[in-house]
N, C-alpha and C. Protein backbone atom coordinates (compact mmCIF):
# COMPACT_ATOMS: atom_id res chain seq x y z
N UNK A 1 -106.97 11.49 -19.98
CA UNK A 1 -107.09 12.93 -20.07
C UNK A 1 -105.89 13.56 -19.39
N UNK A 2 -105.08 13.90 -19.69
CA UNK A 2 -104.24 15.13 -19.70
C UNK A 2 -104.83 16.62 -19.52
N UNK A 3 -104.38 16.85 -17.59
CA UNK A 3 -104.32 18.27 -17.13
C UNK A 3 -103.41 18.52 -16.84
N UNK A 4 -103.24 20.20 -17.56
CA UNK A 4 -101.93 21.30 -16.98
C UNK A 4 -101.74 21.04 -16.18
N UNK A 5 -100.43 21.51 -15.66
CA UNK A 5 -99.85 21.87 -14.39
C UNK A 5 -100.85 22.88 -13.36
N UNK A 6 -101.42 22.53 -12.62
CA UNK A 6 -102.00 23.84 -11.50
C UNK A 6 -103.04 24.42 -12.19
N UNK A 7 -104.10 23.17 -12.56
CA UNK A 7 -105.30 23.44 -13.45
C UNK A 7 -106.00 22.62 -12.66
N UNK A 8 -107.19 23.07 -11.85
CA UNK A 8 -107.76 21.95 -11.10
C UNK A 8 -109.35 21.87 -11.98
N UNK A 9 -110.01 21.02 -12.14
CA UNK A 9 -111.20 20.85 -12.76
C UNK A 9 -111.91 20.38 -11.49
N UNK A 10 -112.44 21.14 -10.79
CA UNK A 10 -114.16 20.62 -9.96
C UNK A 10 -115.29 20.94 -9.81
N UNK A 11 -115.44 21.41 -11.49
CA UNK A 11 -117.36 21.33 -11.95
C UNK A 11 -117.25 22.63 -11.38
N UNK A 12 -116.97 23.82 -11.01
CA UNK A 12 -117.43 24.87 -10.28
C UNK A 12 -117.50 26.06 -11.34
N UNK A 13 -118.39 26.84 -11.61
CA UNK A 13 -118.18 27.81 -13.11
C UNK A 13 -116.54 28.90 -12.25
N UNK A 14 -116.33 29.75 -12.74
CA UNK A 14 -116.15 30.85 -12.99
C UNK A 14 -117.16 32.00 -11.70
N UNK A 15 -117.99 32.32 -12.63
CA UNK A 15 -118.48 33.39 -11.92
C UNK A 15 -118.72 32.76 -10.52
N UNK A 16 -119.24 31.12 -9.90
CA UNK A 16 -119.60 31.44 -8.76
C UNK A 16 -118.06 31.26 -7.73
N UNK A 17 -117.17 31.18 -8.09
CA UNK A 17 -115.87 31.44 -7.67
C UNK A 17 -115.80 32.59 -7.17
N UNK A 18 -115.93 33.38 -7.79
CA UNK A 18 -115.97 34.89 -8.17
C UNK A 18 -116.93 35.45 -6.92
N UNK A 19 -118.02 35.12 -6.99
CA UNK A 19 -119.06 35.02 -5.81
C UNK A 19 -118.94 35.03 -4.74
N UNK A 20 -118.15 33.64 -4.29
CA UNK A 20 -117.94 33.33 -3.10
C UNK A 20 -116.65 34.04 -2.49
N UNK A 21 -115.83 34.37 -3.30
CA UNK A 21 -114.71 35.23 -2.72
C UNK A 21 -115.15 36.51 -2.42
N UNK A 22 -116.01 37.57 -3.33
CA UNK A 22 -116.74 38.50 -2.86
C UNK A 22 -117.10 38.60 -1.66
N UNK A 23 -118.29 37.35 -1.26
CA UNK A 23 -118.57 37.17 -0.03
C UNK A 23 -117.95 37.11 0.99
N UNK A 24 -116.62 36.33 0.88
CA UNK A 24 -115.53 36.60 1.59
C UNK A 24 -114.73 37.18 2.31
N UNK A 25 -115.00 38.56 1.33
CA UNK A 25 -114.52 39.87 1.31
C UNK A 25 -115.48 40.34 2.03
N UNK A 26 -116.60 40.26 2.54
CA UNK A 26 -117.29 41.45 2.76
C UNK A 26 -118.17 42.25 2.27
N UNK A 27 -118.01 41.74 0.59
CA UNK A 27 -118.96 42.55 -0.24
C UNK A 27 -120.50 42.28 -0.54
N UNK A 28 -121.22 43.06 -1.13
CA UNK A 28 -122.26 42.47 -0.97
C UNK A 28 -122.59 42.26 -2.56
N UNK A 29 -122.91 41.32 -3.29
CA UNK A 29 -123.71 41.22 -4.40
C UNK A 29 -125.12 41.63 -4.71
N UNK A 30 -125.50 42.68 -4.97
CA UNK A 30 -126.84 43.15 -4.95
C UNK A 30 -127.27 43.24 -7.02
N UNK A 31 -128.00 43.08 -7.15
CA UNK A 31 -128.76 43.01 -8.76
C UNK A 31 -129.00 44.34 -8.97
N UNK A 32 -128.46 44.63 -9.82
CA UNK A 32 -129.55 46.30 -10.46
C UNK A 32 -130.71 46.11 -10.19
N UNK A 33 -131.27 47.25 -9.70
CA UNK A 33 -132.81 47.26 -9.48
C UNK A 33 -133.33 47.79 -10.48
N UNK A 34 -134.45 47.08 -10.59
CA UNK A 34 -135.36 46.96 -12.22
C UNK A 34 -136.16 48.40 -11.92
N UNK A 35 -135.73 49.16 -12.66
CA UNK A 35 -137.18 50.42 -12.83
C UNK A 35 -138.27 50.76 -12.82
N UNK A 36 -139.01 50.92 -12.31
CA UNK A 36 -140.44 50.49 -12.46
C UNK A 36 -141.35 51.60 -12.26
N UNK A 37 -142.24 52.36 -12.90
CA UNK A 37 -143.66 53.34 -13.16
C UNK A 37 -144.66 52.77 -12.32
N UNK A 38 -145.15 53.22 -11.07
CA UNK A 38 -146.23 52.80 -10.51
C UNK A 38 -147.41 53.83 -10.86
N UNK A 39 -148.54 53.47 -11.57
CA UNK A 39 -149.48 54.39 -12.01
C UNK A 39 -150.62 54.15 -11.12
N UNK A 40 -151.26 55.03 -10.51
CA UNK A 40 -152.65 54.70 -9.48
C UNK A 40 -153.79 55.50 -10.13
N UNK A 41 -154.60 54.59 -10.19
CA UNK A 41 -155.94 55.35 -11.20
C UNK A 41 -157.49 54.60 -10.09
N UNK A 42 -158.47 55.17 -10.30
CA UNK A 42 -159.72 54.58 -9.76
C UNK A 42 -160.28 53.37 -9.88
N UNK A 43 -160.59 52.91 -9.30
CA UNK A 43 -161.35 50.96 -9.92
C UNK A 43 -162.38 51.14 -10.70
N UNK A 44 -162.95 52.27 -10.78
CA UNK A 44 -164.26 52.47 -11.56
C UNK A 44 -163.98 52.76 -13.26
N UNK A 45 -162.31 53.15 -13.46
CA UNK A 45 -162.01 53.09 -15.34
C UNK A 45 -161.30 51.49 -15.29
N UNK A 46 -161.81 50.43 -14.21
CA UNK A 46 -161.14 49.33 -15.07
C UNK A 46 -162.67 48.20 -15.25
N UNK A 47 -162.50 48.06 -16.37
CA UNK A 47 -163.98 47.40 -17.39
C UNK A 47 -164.01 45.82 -16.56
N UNK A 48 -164.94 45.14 -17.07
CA UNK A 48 -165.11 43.71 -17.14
C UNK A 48 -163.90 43.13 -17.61
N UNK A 49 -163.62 41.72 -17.21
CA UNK A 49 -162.66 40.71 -17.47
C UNK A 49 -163.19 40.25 -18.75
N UNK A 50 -162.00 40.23 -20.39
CA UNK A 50 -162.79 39.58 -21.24
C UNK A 50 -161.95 38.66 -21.71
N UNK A 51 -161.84 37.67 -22.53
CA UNK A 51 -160.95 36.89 -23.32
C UNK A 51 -160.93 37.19 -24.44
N UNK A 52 -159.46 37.27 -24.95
CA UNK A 52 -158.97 37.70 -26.23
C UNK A 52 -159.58 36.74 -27.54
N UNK A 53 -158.96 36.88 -28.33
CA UNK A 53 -159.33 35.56 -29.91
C UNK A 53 -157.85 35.09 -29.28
N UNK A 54 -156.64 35.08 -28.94
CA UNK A 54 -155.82 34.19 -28.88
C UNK A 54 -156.22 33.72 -27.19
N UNK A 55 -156.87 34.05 -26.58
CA UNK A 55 -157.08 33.01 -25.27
C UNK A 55 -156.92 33.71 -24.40
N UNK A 56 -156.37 35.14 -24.35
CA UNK A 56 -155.49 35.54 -22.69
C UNK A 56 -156.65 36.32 -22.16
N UNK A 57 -156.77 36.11 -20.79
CA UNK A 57 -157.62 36.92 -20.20
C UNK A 57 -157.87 38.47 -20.18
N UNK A 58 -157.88 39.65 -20.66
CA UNK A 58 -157.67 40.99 -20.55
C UNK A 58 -158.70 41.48 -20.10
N UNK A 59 -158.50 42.84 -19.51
CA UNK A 59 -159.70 43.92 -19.08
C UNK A 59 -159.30 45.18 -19.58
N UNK A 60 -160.09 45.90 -20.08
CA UNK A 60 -159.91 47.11 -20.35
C UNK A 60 -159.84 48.67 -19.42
N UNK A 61 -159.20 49.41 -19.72
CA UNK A 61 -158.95 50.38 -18.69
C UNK A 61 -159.21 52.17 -19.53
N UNK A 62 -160.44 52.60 -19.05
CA UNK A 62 -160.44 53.59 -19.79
C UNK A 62 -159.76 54.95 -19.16
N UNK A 63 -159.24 55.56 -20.09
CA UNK A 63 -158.78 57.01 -19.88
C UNK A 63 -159.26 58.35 -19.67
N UNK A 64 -159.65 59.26 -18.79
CA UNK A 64 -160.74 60.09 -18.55
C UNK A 64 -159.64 60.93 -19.70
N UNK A 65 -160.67 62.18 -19.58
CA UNK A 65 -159.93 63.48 -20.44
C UNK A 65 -159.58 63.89 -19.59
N UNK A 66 -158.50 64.65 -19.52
CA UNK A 66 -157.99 65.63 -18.88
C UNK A 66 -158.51 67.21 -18.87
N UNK A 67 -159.28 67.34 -19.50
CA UNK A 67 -160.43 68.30 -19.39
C UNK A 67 -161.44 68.14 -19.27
N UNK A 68 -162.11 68.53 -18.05
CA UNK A 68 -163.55 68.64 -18.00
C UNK A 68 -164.67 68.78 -19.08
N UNK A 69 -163.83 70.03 -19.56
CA UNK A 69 -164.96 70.43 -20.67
C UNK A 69 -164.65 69.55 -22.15
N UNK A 70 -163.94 68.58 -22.14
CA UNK A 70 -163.65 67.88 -23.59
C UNK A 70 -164.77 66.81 -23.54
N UNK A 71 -166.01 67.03 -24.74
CA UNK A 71 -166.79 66.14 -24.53
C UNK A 71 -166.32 64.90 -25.62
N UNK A 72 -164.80 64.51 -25.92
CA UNK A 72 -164.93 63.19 -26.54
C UNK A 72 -164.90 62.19 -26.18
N UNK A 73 -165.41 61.03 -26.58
CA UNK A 73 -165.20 59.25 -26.19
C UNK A 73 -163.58 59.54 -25.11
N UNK A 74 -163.78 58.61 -23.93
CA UNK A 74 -163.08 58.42 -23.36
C UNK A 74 -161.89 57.59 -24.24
N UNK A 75 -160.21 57.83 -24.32
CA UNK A 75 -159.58 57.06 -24.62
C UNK A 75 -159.15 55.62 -23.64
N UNK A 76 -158.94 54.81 -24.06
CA UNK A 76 -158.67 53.08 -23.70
C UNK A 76 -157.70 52.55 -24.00
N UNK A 77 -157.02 51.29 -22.94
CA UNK A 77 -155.90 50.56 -23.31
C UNK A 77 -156.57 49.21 -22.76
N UNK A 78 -156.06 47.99 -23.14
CA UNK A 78 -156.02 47.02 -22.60
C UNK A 78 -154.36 45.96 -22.00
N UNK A 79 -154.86 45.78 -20.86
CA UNK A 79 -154.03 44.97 -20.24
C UNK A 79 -154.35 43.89 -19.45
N UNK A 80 -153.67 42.93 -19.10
CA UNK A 80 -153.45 41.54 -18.33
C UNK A 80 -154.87 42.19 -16.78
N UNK A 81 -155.65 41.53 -16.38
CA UNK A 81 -155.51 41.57 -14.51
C UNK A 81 -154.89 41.66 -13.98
N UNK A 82 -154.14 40.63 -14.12
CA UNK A 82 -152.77 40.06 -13.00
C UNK A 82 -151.87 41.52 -12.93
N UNK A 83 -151.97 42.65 -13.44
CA UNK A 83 -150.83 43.31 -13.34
C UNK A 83 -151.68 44.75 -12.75
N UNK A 84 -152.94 44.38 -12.26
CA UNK A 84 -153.63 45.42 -11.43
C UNK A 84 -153.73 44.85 -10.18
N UNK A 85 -153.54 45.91 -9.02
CA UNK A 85 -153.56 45.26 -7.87
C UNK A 85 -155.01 46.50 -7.28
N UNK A 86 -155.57 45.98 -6.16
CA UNK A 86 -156.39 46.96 -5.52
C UNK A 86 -155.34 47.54 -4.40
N UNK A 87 -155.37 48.81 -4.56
CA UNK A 87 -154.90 49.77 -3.16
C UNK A 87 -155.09 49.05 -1.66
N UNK A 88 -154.74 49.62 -0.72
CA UNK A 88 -155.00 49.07 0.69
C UNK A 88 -156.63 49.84 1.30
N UNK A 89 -157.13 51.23 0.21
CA UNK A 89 -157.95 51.42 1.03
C UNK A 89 -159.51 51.02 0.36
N UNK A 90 -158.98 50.36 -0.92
CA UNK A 90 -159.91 49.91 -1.81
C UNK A 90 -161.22 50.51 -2.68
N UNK A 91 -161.07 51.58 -2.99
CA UNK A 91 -160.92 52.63 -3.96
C UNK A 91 -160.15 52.44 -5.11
N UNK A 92 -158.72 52.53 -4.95
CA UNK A 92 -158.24 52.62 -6.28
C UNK A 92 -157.41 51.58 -6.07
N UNK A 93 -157.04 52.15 -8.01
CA UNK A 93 -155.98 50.25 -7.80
C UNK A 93 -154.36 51.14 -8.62
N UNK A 94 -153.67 49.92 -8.53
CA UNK A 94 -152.06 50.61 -9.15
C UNK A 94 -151.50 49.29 -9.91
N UNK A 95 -150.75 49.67 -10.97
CA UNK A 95 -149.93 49.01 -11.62
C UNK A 95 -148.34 49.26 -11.72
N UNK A 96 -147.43 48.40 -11.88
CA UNK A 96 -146.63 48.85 -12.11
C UNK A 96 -146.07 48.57 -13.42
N UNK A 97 -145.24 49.49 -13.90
CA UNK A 97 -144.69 48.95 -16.07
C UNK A 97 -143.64 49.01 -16.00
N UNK A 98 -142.65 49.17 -16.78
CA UNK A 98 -141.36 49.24 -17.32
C UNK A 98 -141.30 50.44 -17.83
N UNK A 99 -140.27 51.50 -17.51
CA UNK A 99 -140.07 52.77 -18.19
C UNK A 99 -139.98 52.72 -19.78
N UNK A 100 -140.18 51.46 -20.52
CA UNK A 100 -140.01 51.67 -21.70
C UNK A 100 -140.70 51.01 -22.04
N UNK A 101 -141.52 51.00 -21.84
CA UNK A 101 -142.91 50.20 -22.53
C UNK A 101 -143.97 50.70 -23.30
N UNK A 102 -144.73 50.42 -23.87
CA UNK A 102 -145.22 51.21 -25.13
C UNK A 102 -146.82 50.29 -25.11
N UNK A 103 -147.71 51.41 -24.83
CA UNK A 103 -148.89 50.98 -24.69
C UNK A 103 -150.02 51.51 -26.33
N UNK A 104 -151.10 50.76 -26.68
CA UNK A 104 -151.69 51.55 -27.43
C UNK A 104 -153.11 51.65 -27.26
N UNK A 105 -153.06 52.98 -27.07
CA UNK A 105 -154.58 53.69 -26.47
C UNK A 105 -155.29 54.19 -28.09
N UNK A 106 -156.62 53.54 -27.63
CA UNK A 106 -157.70 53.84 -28.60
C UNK A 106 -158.52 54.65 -28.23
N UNK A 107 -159.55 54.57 -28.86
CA UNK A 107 -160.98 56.04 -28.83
C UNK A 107 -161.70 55.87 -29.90
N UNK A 108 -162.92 55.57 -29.73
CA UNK A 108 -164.24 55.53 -30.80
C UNK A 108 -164.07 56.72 -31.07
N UNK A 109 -164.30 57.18 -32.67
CA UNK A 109 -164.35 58.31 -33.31
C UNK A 109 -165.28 57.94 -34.07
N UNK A 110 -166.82 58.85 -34.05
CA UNK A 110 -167.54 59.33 -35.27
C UNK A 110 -167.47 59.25 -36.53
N UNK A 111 -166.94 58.50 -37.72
CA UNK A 111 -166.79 58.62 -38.76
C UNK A 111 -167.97 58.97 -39.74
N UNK A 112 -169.34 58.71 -39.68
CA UNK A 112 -170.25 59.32 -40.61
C UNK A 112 -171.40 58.83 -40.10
N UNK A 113 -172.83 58.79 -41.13
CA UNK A 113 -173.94 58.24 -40.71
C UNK A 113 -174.59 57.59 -41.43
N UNK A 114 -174.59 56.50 -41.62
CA UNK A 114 -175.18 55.34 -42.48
C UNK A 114 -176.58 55.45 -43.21
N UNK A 115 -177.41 55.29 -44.05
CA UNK A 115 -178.63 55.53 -44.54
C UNK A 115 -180.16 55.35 -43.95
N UNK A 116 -179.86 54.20 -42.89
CA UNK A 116 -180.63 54.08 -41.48
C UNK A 116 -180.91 55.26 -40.53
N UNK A 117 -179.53 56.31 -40.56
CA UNK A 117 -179.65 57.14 -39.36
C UNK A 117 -178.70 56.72 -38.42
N UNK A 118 -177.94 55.94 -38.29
CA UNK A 118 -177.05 55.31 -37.44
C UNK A 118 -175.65 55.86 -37.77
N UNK A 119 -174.83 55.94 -36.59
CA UNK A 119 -173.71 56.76 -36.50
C UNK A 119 -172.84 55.19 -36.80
N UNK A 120 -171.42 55.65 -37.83
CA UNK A 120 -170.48 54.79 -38.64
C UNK A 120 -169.45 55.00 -37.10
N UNK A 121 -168.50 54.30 -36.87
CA UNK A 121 -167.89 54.62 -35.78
C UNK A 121 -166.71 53.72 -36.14
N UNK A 122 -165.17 54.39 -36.17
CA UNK A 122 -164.25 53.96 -35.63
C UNK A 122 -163.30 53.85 -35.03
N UNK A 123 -161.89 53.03 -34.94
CA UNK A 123 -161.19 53.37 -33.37
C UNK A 123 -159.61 54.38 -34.32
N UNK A 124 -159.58 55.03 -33.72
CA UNK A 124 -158.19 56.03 -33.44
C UNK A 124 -157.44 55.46 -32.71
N UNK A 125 -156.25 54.82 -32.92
CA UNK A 125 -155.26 54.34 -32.11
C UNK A 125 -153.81 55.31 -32.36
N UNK A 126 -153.34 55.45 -31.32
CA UNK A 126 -152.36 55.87 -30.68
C UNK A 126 -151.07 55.25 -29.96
N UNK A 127 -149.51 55.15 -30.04
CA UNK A 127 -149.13 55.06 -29.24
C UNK A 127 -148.26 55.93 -28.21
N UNK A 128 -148.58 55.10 -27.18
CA UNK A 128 -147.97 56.01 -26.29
C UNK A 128 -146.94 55.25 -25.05
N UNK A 129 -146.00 56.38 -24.79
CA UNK A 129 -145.12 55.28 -23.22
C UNK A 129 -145.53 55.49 -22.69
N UNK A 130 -145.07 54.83 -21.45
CA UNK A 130 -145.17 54.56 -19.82
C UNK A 130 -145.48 55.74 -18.99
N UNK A 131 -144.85 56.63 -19.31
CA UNK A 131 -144.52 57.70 -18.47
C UNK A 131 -145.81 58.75 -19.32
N UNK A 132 -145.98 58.68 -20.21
CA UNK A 132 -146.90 60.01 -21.01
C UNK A 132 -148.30 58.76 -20.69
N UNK A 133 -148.33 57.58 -20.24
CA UNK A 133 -149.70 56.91 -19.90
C UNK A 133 -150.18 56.72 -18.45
N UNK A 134 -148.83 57.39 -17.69
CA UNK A 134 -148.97 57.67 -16.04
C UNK A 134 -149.78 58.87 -16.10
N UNK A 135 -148.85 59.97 -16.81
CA UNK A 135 -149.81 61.45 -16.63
C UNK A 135 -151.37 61.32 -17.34
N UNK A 136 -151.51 60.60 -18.21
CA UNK A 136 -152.64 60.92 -18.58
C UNK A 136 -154.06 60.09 -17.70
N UNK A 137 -153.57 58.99 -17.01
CA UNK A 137 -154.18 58.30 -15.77
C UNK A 137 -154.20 58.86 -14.78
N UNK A 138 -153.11 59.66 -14.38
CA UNK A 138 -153.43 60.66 -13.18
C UNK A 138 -153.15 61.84 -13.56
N UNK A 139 -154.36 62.34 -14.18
CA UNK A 139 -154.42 63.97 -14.51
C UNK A 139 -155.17 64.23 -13.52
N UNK A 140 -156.00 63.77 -12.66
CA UNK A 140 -156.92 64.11 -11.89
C UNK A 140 -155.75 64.74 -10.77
N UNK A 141 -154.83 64.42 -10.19
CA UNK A 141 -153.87 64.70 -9.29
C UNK A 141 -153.39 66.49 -9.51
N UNK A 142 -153.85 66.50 -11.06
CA UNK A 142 -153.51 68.36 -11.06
C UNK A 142 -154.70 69.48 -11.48
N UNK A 143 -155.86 68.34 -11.11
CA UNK A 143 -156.78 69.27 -11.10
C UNK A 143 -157.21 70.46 -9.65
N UNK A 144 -157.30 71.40 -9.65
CA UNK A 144 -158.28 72.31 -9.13
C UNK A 144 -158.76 71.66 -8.01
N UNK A 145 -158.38 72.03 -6.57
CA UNK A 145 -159.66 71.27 -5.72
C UNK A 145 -160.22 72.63 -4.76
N UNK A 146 -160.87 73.16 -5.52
CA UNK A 146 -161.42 74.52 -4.67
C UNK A 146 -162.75 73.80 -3.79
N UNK A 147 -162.59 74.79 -2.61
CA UNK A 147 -163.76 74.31 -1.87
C UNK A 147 -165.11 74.47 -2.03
N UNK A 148 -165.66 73.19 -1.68
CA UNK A 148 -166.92 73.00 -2.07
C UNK A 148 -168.03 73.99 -1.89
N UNK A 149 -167.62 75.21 -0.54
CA UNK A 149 -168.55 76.38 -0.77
C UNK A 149 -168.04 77.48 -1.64
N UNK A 150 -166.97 77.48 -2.08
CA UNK A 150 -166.73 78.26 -3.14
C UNK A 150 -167.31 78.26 -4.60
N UNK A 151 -167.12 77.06 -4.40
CA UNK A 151 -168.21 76.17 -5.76
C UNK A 151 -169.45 76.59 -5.99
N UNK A 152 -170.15 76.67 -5.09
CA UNK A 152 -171.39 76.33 -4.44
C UNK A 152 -172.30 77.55 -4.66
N UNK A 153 -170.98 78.75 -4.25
CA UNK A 153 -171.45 80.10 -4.63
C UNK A 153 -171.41 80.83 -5.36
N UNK A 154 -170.33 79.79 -6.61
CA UNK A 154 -170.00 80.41 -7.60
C UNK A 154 -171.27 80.19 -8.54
N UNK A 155 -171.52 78.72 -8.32
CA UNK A 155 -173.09 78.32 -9.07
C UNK A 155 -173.98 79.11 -8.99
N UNK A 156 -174.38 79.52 -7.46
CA UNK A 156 -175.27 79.87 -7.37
C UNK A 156 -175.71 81.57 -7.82
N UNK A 157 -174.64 82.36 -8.26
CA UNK A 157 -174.13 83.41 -8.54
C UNK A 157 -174.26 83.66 -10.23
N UNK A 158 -174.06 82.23 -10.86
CA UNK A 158 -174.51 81.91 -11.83
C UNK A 158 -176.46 81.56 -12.40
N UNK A 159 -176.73 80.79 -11.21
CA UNK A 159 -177.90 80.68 -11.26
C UNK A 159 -177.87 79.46 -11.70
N UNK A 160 -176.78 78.29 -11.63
CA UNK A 160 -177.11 76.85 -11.97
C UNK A 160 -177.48 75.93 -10.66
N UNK A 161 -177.58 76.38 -9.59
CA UNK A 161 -177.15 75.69 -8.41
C UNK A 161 -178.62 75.62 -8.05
N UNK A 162 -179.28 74.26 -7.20
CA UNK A 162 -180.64 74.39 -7.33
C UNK A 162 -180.87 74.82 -6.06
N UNK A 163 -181.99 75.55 -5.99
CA UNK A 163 -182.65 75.89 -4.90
C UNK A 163 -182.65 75.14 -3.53
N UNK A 164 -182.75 76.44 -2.57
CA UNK A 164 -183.04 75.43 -1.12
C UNK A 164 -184.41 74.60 -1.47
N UNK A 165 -183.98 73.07 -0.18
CA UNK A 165 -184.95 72.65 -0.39
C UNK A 165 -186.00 73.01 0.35
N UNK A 166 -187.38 73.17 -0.08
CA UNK A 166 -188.94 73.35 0.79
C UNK A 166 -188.69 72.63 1.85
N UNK A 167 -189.21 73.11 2.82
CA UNK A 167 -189.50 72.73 4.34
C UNK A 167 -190.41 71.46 4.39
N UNK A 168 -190.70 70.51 4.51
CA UNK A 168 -191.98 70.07 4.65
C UNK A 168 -193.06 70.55 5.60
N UNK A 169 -194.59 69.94 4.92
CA UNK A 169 -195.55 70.97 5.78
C UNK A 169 -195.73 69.64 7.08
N UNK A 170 -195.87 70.51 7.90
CA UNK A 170 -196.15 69.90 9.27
C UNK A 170 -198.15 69.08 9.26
N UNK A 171 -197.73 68.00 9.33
CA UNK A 171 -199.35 67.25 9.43
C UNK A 171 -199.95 67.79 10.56
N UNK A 172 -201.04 68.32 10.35
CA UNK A 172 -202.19 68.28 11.51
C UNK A 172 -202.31 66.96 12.31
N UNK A 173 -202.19 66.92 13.71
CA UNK A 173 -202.24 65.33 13.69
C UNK A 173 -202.90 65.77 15.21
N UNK A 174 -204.17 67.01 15.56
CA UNK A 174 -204.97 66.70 16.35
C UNK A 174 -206.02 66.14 16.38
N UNK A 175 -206.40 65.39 15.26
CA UNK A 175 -207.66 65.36 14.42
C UNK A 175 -208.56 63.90 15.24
């Protein structure tokens, strides 16, 4: 084998050449940091653990409405476990995604009523990203938190709020 003049061959690539002189220097080699959507929602919209038809473990995670007053089927996504963690105060849990990730949220819809009397039902799917599936998991974060005696008197002003409760009667107990 025939080498050039001032061509040394010792197995070493390129880039980690490159590397180690950096280091050399002073510099620091740091990786782009990966992007990441941390979404925090309640433990109580994430379902039972189920297995897919191809094998993978999933659980489902339902979507409240963002209005109170919207009485439709909650919308749903499914994802992995492994990529839900529980919070530190154990209440809620958080995930993190990729800013470009693309989830698809369903919803039982009403379609008609069968000759039995039984409601026909099917799913509405949707997709949606990362970022429009953060806000709609934490809509609760821009709701209204008026105080609970404001509430209280607003009901009762209304006339939905139930009555004080009765005293109990005191037992005779000279008997």
């Amino acid at each position: 084998m025939a080498y050039e003049a001032g061509f040394v061959n010792d197995g070493i690539p390129d880039f980690v050449k490159e590397a180690e002189e950096m280091m050399a220097r002073g510099e620091m080699i740091t990786p782009p940091a990966a992007e990441e959507i941390t979404i925090k929602f309640g433990k109580g919209l994430v379902g039972d653990p189920f297995t897919s038809k191809a094998g993978k473990e999933l659980v489902e995670v339902k979507i409240p409405n963002a209005d109170p007053a919207d009485k439709h089927p909650w919308e749903s996504f499914v994802i992995s476990p492994k990529m839900i963690h529980d919070n530190q105060f154990g209440k809620g849990v958080w995930m993190k995604v990729v800013p470009d990730a693309i989830f698809t949220v369903s919803r039982p819809v009403k379609t008609g009523i069968d000759e039995s009397g039984k409601g026909i039902w099917s799913k509405e799917t949707r997709q949606v990203s990362s970022a429009e599936l953060k806000s709609m998991l934490e809509s609760y974060k821009d709701r209204d938190r008026g105080s609970v005696l404001s509430d209280l008197s607003a009901k009762k002003a209304d006339g939905h709020a139930p009555a004080a409760p009765k005293s109990p009667k005191k037992l005779d107990q000279s008997r």
